[in-house]
N, C-alpha and C. Protein backbone atom coordinates (compact mmCIF):
# COMPACT_ATOMS: atom_id res chain seq x y z
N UNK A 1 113.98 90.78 109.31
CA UNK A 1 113.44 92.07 108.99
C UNK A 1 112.74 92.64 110.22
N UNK A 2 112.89 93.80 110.47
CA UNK A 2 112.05 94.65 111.50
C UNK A 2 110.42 94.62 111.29
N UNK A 3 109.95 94.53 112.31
CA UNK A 3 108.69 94.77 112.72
C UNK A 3 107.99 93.05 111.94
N UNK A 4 108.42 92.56 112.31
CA UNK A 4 107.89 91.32 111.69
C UNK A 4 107.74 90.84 110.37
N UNK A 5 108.01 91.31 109.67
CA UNK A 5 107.62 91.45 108.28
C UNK A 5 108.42 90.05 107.65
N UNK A 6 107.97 89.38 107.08
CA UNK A 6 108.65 88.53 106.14
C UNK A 6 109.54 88.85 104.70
N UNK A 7 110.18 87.71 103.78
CA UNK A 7 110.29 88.33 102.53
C UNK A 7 109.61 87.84 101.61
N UNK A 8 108.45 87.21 101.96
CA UNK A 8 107.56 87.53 101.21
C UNK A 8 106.34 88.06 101.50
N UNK A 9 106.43 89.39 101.85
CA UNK A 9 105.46 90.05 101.94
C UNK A 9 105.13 90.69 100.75
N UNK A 10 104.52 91.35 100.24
CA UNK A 10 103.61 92.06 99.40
C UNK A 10 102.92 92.78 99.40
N UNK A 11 103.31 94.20 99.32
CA UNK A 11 102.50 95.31 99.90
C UNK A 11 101.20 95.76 98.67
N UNK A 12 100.52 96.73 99.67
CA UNK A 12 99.20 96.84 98.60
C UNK A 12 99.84 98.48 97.76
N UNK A 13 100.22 98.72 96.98
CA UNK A 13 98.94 98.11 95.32
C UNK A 13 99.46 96.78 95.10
N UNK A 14 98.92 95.58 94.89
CA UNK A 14 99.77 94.34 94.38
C UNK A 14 100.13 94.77 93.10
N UNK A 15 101.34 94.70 92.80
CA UNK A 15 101.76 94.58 91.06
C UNK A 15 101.68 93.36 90.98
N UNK A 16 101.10 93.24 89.42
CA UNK A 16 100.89 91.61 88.88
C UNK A 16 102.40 90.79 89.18
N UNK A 17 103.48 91.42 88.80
CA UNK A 17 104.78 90.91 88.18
C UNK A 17 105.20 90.69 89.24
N UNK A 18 105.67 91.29 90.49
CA UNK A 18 105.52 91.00 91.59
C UNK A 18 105.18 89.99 92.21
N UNK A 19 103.69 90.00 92.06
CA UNK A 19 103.02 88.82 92.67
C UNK A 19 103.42 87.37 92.07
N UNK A 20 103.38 87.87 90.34
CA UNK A 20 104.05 86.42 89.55
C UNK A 20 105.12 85.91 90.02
N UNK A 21 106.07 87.00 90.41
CA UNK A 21 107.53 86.28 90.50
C UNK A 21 107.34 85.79 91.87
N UNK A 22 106.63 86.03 92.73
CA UNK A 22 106.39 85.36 94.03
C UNK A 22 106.29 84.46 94.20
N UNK A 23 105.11 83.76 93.12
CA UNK A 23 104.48 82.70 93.14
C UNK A 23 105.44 81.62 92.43
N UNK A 24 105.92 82.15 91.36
CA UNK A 24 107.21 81.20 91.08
C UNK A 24 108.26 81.26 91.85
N UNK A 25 108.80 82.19 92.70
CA UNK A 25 109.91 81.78 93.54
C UNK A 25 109.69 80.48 94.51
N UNK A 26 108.00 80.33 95.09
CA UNK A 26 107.99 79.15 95.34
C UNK A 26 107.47 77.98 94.86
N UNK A 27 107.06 78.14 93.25
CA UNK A 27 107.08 76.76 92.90
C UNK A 27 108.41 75.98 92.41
N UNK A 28 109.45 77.04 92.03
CA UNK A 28 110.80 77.06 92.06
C UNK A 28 111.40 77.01 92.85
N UNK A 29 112.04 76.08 93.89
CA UNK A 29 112.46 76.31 95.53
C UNK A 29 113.96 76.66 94.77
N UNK A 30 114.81 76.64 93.93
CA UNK A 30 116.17 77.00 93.33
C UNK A 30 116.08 78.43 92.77
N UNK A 31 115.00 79.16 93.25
CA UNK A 31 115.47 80.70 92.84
C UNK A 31 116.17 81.21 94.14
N UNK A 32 116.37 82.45 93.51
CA UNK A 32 117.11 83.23 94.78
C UNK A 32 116.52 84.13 94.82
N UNK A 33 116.26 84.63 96.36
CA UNK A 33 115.66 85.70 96.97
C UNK A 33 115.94 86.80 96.49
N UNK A 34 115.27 87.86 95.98
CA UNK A 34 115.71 89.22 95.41
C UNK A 34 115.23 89.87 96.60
N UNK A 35 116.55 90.81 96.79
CA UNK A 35 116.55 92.26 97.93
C UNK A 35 115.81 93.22 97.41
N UNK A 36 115.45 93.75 98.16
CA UNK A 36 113.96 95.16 98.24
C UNK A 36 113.39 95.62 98.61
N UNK A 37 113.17 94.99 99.89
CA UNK A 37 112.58 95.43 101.06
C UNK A 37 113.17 96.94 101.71
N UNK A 38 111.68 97.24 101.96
CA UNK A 38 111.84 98.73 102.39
C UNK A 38 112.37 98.96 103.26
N UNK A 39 113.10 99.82 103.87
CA UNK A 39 113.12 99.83 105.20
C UNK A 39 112.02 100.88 106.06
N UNK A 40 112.31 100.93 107.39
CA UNK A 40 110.99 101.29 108.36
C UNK A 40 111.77 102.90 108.81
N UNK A 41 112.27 103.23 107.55
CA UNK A 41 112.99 104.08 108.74
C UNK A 41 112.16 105.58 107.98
N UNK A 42 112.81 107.09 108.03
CA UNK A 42 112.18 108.36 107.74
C UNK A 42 112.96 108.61 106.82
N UNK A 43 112.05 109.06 105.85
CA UNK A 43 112.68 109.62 104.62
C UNK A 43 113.38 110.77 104.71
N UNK A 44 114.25 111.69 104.59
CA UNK A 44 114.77 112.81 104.19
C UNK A 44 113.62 113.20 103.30
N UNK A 45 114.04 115.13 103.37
CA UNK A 45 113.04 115.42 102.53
C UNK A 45 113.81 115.51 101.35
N UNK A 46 114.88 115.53 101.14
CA UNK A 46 115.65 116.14 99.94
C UNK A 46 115.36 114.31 99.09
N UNK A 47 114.94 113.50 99.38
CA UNK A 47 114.95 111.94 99.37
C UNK A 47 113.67 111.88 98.17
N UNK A 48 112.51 112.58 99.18
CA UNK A 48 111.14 112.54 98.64
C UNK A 48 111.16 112.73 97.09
N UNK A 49 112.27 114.27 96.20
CA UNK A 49 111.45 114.54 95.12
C UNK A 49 112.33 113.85 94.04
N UNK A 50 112.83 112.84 95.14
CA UNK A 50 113.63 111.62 93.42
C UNK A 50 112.83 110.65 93.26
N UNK A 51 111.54 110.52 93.80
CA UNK A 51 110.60 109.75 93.72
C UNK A 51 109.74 110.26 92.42
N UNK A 52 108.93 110.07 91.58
CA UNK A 52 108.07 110.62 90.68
C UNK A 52 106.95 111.02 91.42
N UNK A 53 105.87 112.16 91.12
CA UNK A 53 105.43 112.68 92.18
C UNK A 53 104.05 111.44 91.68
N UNK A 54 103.76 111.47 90.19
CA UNK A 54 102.75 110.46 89.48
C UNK A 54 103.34 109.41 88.84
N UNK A 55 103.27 107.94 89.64
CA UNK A 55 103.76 106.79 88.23
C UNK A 55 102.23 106.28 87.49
N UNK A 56 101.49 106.82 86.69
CA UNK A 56 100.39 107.12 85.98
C UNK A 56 100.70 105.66 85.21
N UNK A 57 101.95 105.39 84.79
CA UNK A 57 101.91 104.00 84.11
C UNK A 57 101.79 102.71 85.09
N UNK A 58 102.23 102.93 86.10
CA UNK A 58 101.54 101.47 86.82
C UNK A 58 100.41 101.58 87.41
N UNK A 59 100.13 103.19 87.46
CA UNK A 59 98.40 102.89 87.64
C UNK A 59 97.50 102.08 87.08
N UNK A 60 97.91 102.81 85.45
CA UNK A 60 97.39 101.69 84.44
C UNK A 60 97.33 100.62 84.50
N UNK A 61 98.59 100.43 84.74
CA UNK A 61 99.37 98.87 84.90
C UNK A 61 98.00 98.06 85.51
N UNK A 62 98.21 98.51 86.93
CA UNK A 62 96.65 98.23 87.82
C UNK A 62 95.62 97.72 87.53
N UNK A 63 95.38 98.61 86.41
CA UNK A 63 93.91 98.91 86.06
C UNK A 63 93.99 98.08 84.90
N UNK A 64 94.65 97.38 84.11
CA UNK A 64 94.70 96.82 82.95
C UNK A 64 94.70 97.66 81.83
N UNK A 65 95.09 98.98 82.01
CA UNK A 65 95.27 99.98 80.67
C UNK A 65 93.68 100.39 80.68
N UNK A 66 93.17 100.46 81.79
CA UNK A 66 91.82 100.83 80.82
C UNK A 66 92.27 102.65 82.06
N UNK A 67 92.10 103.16 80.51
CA UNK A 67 91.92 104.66 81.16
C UNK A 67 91.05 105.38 81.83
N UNK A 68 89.79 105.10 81.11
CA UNK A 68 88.62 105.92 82.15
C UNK A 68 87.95 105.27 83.05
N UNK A 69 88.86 104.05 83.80
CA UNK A 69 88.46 103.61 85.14
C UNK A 69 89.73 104.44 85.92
N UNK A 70 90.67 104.65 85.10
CA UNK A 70 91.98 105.63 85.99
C UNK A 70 91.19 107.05 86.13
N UNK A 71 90.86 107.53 84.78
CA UNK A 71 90.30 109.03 85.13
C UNK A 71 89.28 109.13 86.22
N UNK A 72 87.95 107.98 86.46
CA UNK A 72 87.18 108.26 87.34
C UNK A 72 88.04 107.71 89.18
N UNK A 73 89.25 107.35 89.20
CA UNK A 73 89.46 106.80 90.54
C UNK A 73 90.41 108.50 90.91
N UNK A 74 90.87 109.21 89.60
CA UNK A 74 91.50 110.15 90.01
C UNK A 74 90.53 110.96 90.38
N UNK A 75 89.45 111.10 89.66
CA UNK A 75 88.05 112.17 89.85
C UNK A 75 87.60 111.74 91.73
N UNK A 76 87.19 110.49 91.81
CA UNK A 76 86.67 110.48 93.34
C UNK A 76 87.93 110.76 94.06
N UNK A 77 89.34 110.61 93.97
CA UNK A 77 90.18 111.24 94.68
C UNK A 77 90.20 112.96 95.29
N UNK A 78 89.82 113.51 93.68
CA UNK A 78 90.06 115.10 93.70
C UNK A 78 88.52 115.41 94.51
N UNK A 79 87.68 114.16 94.37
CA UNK A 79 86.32 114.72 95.39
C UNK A 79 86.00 114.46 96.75
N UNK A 80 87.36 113.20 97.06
CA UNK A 80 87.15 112.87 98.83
C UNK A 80 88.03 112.93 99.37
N UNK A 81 89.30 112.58 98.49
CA UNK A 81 90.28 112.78 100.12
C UNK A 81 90.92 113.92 100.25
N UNK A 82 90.85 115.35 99.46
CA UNK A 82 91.06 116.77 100.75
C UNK A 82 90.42 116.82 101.49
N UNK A 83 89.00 116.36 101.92
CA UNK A 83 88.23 116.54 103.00
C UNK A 83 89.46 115.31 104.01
N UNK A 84 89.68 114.37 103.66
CA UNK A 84 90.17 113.55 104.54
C UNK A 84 91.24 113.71 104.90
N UNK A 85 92.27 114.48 104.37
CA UNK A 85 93.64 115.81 104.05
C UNK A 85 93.30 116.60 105.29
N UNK A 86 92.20 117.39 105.06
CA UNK A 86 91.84 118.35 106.37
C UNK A 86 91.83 117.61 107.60
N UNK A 87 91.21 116.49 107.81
CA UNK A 87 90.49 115.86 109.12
C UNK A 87 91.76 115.55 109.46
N UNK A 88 92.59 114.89 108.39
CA UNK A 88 94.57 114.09 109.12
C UNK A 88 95.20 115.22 109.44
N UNK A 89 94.66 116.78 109.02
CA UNK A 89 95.86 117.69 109.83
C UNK A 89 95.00 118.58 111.24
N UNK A 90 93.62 118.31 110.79
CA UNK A 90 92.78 118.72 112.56
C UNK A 90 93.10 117.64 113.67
N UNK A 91 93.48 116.11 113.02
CA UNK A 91 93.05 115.37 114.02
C UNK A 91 95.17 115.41 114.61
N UNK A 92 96.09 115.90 113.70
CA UNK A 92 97.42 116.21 114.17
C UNK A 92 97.54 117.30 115.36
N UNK A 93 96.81 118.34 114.86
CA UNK A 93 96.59 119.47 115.84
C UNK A 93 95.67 119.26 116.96
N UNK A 94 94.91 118.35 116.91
CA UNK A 94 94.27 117.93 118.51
C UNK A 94 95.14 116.68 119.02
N UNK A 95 96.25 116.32 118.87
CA UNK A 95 96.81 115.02 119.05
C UNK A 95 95.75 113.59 119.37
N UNK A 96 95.05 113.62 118.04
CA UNK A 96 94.37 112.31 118.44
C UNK A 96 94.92 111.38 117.02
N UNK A 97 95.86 110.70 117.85
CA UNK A 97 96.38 109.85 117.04
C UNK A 97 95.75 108.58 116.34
N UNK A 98 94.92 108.15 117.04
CA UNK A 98 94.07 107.21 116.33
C UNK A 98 93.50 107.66 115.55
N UNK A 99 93.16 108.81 114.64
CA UNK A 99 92.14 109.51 113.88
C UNK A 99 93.28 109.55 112.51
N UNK A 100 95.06 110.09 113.02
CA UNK A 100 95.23 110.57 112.35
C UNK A 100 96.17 109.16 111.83
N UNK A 101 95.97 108.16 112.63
CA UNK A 101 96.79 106.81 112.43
C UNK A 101 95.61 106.28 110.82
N UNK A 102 94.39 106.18 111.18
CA UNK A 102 92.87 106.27 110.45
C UNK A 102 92.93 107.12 109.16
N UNK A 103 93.03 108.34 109.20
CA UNK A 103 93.54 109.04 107.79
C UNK A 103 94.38 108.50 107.01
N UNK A 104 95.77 108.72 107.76
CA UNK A 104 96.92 108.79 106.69
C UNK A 104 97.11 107.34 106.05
N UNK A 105 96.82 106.25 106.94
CA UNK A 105 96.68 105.15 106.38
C UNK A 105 95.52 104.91 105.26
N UNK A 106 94.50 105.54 105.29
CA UNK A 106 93.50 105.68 104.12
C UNK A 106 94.36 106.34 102.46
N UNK A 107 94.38 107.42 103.32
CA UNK A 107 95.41 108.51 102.01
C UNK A 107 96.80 107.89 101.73
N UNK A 108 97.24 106.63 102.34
CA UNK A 108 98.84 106.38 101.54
C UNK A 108 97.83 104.91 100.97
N UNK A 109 96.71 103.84 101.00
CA UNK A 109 96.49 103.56 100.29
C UNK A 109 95.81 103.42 99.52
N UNK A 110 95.08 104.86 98.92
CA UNK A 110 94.56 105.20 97.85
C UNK A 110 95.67 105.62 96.95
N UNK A 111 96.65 106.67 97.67
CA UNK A 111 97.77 106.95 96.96
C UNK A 111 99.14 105.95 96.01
N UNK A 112 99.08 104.76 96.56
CA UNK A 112 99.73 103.82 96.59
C UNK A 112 98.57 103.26 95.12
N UNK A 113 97.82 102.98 95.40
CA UNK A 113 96.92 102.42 93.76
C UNK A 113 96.89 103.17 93.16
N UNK A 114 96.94 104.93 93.42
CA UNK A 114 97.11 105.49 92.06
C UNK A 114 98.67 106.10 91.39
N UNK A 115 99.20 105.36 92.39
CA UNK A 115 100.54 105.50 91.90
C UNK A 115 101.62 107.04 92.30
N UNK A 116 100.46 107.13 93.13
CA UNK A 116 101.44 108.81 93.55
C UNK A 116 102.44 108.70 94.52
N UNK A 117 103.67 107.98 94.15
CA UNK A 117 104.55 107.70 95.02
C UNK A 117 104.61 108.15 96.00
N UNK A 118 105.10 109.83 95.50
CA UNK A 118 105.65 110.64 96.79
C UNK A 118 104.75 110.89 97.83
N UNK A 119 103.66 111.19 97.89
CA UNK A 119 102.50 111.00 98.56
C UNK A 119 102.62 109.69 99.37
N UNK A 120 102.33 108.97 98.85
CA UNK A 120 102.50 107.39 99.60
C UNK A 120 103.78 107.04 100.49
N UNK A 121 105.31 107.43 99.96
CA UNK A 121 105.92 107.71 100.90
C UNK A 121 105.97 108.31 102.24
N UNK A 122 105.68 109.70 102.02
CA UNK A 122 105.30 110.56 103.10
C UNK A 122 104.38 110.43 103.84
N UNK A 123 103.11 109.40 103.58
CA UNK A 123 102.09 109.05 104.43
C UNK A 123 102.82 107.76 105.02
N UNK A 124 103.90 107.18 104.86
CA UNK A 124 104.03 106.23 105.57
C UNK A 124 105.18 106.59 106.58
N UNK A 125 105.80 107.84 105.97
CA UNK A 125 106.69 108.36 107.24
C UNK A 125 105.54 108.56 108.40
N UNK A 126 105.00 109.54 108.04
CA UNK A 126 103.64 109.71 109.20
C UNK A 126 102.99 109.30 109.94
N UNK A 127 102.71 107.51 109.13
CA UNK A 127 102.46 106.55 110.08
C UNK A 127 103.21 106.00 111.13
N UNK A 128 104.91 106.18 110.62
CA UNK A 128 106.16 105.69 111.89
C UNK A 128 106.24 106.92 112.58
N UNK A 129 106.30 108.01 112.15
CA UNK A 129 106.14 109.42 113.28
C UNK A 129 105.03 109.09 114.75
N UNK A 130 103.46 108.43 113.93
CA UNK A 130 102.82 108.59 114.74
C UNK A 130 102.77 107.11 115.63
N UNK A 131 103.83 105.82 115.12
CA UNK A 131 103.63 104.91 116.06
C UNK A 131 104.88 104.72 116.83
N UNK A 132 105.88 106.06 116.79
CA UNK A 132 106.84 106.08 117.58
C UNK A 132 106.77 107.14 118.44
N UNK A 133 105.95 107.75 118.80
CA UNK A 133 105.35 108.82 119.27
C UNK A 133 106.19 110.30 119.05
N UNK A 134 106.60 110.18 117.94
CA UNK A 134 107.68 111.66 117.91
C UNK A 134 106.68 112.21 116.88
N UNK A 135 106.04 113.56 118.01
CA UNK A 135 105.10 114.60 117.84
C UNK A 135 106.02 115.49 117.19
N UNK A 136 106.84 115.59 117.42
CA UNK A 136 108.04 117.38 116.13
C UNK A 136 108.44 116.04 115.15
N UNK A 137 108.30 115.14 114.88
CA UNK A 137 108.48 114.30 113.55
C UNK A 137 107.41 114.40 112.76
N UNK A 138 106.19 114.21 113.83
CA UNK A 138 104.83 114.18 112.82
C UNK A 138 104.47 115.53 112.45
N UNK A 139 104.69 116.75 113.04
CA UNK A 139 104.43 117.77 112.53
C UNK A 139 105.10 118.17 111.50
N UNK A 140 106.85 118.00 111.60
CA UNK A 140 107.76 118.46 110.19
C UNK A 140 107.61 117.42 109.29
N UNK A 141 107.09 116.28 109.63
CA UNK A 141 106.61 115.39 108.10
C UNK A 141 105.47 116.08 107.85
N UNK A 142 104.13 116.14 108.32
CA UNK A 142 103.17 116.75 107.61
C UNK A 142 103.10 118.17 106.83
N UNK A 143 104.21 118.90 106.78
CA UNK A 143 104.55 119.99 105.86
C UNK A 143 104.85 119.20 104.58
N UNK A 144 105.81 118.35 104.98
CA UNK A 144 106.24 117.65 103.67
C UNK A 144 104.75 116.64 102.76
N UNK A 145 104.09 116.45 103.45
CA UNK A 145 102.85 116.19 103.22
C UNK A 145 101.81 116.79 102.28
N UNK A 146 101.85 118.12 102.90
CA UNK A 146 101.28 119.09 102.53
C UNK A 146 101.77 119.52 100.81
N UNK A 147 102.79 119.53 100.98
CA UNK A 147 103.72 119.64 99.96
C UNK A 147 103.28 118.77 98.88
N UNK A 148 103.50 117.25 99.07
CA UNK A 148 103.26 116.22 98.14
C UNK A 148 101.63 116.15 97.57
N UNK A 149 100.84 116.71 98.94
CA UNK A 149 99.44 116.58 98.15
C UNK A 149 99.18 117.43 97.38
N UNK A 150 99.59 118.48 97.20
CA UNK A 150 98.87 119.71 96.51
C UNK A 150 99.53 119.46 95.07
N UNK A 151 101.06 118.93 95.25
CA UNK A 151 101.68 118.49 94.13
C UNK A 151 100.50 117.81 93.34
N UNK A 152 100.49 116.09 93.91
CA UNK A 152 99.68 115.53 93.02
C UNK A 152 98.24 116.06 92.68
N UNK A 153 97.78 116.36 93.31
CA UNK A 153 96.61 117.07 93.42
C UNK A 153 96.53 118.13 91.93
N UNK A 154 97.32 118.74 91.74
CA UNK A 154 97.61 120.10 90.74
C UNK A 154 98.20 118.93 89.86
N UNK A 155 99.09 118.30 89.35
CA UNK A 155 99.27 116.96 88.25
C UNK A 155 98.05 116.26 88.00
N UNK A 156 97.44 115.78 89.03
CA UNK A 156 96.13 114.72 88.53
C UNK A 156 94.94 115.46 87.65
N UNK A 157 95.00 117.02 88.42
CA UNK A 157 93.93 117.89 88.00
C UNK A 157 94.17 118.32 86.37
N UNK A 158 95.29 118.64 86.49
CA UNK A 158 95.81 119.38 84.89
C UNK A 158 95.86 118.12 83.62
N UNK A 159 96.42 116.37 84.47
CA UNK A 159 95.99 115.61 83.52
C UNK A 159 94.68 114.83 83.31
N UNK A 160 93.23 115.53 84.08
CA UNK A 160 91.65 115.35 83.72
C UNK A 160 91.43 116.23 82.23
N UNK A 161 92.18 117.22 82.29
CA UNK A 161 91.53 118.63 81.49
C UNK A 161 92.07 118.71 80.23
């Protein structure tokens, strides 16, 4: 696999089931490896909206079904990270990549525990835009960005109310 990565890695949000079948693939040395691994490469945008923009059920999942620990992680969302939204597209427009390496990695894994796929996708294009240094990648992904946050953003909001 590229960039070092093993197959058994395990990305963060951990899903339980996931992790279970992990743990039995190696107390089981006679299973077989299941394919799935992501690849490192850039999404298309036409790619992004076959993703669900909210998977609200493995949030839960997450959270053990308890709902109003989901409603309050969506509430500190809708109260901190547009400020942190703004700073990842000032710190794009001053090219300081360490700031905006610092954001988007914040915002794909908050996004990633609350299940906002498409969001989480697109912050991880952003992250290979910005560690391959293609500046007209990171700018035409962050439209698509833009795009995905306001999405979830306007979904998370309409399902508080």
């Amino acid at each position: 696999m590229s960039r070092g990565m093993c197959f058994d890695y395990i990305s963060k949000p951990i899903d339980p089931d996931e992790l279970e079948n992990k743990i039995l693939y190696w107390l089981d040395k006679d299973k077989v490896l299941k394919e799935g691994v992501m690849s490192d490469q850039y999404v298309n945008k036409e790619d992004i909206p076959e993703l669900p923009i909210w998977d609200k059920a493995s949030a839960l999942k997450r959270l053990g079904g308890n709902q109003k620990r989901l409603d309050k992680l969506v509430s500190l969302f809708l109260s901190s990270i547009p400020a942190l939204a703004e700073g990842l597209a000032q710190a794009i427009t001053d090219g300081e990549n360490d700031k905006v390496m610092e954001h988007v990695h914040t915002i794909k894994g908050v996004s990633a525990n609350l299940g906002a796929l498409q969001l989480q996708q697109v912050s991880s294009c952003l992250e290979l835009a910005v560690k391959d240094g293609d500046t007209d990648k990171l700018h035409e992904i962050h439209v698509q960005f833009i795009e995905c946050f306001d999405s979830f953003c306007q979904l998370i909001e309409k399902d508080l109310t």
